[in-house]
C-alpha atoms as a PDB file:
ATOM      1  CA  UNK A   1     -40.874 -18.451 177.301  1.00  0.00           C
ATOM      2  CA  UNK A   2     -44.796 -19.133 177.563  1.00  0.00           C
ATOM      3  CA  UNK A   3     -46.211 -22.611 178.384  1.00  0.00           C
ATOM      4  CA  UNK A   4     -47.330 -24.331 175.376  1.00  0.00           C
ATOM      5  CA  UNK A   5     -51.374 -24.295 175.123  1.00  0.00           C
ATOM      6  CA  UNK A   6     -54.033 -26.400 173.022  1.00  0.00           C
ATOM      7  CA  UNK A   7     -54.262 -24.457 169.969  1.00  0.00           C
ATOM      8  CA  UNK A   8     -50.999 -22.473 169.692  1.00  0.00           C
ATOM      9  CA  UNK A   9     -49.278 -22.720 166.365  1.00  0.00           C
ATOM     10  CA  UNK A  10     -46.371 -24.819 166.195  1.00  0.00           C
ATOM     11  CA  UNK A  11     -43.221 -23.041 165.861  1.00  0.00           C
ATOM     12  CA  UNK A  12     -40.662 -24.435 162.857  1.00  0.00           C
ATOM     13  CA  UNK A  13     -38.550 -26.527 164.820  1.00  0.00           C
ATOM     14  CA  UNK A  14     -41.290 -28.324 166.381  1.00  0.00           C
ATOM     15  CA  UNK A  15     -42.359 -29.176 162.936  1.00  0.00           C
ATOM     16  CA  UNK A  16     -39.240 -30.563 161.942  1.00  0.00           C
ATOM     17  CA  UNK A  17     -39.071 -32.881 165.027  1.00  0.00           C
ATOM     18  CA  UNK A  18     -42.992 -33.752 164.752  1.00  0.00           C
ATOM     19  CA  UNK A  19     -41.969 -34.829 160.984  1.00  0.00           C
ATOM     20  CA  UNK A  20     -38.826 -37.110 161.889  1.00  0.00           C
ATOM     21  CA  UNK A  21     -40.854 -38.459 164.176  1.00  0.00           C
ATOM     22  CA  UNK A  22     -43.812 -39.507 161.738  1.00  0.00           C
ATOM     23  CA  UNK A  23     -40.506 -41.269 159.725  1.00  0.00           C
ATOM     24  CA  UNK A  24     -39.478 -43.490 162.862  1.00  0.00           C
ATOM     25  CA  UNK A  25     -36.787 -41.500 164.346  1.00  0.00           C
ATOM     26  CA  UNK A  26     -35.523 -41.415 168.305  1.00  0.00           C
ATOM     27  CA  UNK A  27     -34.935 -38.324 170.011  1.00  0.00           C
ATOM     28  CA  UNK A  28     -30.877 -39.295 169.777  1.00  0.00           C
ATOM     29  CA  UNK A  29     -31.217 -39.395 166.098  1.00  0.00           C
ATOM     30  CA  UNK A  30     -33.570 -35.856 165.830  1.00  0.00           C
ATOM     31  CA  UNK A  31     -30.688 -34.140 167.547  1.00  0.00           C
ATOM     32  CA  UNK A  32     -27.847 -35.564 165.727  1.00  0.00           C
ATOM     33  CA  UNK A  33     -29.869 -34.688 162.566  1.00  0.00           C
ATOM     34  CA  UNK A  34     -30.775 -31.011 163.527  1.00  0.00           C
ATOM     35  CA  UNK A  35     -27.597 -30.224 165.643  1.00  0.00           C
ATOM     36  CA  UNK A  36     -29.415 -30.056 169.201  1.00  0.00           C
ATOM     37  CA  UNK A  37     -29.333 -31.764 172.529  1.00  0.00           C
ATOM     38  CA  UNK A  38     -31.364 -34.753 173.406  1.00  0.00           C
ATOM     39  CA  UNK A  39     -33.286 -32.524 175.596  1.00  0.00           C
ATOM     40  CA  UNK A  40     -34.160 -29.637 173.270  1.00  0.00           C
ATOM     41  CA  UNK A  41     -35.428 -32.468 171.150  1.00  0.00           C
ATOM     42  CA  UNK A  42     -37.537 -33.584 173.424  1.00  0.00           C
ATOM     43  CA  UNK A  43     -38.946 -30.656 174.732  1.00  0.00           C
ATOM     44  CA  UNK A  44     -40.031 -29.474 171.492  1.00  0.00           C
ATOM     45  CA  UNK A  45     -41.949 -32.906 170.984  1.00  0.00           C
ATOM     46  CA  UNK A  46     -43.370 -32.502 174.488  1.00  0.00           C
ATOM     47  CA  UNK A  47     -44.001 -28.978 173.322  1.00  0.00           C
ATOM     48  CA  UNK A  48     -45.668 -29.334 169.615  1.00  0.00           C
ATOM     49  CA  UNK A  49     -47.753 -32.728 171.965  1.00  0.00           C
ATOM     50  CA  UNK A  50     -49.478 -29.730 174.473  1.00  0.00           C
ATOM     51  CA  UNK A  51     -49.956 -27.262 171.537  1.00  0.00           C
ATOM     52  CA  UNK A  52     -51.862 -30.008 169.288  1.00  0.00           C
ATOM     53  CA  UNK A  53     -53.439 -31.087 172.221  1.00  0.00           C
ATOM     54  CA  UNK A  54     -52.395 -35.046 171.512  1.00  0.00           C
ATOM     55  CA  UNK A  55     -52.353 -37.857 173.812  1.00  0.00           C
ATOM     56  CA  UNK A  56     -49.337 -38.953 172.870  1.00  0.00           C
ATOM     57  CA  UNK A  57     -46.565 -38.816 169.917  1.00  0.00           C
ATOM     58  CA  UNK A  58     -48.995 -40.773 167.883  1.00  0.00           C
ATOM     59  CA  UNK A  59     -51.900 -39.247 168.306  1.00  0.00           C
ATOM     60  CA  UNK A  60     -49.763 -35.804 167.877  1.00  0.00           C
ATOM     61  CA  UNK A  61     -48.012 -36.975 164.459  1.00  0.00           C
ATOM     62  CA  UNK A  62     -51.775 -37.924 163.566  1.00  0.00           C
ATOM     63  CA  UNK A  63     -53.116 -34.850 164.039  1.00  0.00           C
ATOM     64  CA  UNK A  64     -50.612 -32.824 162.754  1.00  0.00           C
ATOM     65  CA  UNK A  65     -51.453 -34.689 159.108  1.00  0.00           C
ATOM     66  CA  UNK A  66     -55.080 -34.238 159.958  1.00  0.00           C
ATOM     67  CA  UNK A  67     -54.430 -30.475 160.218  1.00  0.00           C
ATOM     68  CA  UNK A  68     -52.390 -30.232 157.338  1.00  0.00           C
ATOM     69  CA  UNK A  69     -49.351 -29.357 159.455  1.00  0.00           C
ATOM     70  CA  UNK A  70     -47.440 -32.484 158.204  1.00  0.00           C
ATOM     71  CA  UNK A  71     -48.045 -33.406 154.181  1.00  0.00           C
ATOM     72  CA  UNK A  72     -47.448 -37.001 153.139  1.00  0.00           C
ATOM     73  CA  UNK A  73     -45.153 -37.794 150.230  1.00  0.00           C
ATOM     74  CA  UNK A  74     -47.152 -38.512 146.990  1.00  0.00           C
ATOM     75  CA  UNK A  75     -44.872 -40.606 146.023  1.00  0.00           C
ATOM     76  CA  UNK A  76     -45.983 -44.589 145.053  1.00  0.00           C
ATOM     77  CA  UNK A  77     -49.703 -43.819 145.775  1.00  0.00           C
ATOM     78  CA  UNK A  78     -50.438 -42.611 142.374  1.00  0.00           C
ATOM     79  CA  UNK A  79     -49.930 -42.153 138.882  1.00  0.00           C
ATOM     80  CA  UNK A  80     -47.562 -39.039 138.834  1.00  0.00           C
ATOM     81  CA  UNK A  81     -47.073 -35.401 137.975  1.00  0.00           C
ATOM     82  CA  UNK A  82     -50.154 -36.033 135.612  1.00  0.00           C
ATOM     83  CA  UNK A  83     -52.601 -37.177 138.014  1.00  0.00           C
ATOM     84  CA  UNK A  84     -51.982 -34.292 140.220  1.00  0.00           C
ATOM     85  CA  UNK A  85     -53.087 -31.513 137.502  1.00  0.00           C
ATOM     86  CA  UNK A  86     -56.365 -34.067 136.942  1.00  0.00           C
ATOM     87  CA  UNK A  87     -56.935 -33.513 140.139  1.00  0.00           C
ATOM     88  CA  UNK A  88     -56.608 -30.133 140.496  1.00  0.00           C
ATOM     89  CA  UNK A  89     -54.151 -30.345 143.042  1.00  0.00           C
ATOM     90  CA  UNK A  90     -50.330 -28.686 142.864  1.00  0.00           C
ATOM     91  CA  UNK A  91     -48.043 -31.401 142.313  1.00  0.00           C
ATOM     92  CA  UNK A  92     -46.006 -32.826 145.045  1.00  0.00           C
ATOM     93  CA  UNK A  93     -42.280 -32.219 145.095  1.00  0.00           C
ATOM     94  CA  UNK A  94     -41.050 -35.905 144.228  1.00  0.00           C
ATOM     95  CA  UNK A  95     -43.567 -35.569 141.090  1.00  0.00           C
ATOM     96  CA  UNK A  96     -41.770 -32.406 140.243  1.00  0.00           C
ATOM     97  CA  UNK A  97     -38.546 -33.747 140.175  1.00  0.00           C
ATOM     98  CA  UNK A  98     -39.635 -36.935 138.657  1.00  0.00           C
ATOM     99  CA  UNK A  99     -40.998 -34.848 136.133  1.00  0.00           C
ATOM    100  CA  UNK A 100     -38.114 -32.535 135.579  1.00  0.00           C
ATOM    101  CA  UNK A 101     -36.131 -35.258 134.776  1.00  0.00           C
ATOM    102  CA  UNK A 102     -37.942 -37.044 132.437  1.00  0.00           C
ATOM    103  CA  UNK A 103     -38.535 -33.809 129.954  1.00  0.00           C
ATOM    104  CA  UNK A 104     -34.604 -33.144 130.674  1.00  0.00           C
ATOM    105  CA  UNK A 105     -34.178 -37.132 129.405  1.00  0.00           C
ATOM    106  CA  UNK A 106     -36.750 -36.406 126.526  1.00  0.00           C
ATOM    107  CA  UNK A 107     -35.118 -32.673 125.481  1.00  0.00           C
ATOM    108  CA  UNK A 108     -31.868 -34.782 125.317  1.00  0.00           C
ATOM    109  CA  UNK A 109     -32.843 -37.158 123.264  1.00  0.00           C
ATOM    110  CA  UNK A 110     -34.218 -34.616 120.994  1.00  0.00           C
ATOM    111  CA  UNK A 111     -30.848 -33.185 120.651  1.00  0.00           C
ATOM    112  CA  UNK A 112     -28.875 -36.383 120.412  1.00  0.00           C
ATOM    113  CA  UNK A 113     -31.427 -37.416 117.322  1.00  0.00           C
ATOM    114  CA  UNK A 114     -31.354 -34.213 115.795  1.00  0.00           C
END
């Protein structure tokens, strides 16, 4: 296995432990979650730290949203499903479900009335 450089793309599973940390989570927790020791964990956040070329977990989980690696959830800091197609942007997943739901609700009610 190669030593992890500035600039190297992140490899899945340093994604997923870059993301649970951004939500708060200890190592402990990361493995339980994905299944892995307490030392994998950490050597992938060690790892994913080098390759974004962070000072620290902070400054990694930062960058990693800065480069688009790690998306924020849409959810609560705007209006919905809607005012992602005014913005020309592709609708985040919680709009998508939030959305299914309420024309599944709506076709429903349809039926029921009918």
């Amino acid at each position: 296995m190669r030593a992890a450089r500035p600039g190297m793309p992140l490899v899945e599973r340093e994604i997923q432990v870059l993301k649970a940390i951004a939500e708060g989570a200890s190592y402990a927790e990361i493995a339980a979650d994905l299944i892995l020791a307490h030392a994998t964990v950490k050597n992938y956040a060690h790892s994913a730290i080098k390759k974004l070329g962070a000072r620290s977990q902070a400054h990694a989980v930062h960058l990693a949203y800065q480069a688009g690696i790690l998306r924020r959830e849409r959810h609560g800091d705007h209006a919905g499903y809607a005012a992602h197609l005014y913005r020309g942007e592709e609708p985040c997943d919680l709009c998508k479900a939030g959305e299914r739901a309420y024309r599944n609700s709506r076709r429903q009610q349809r039926k029921e009335a009918a």
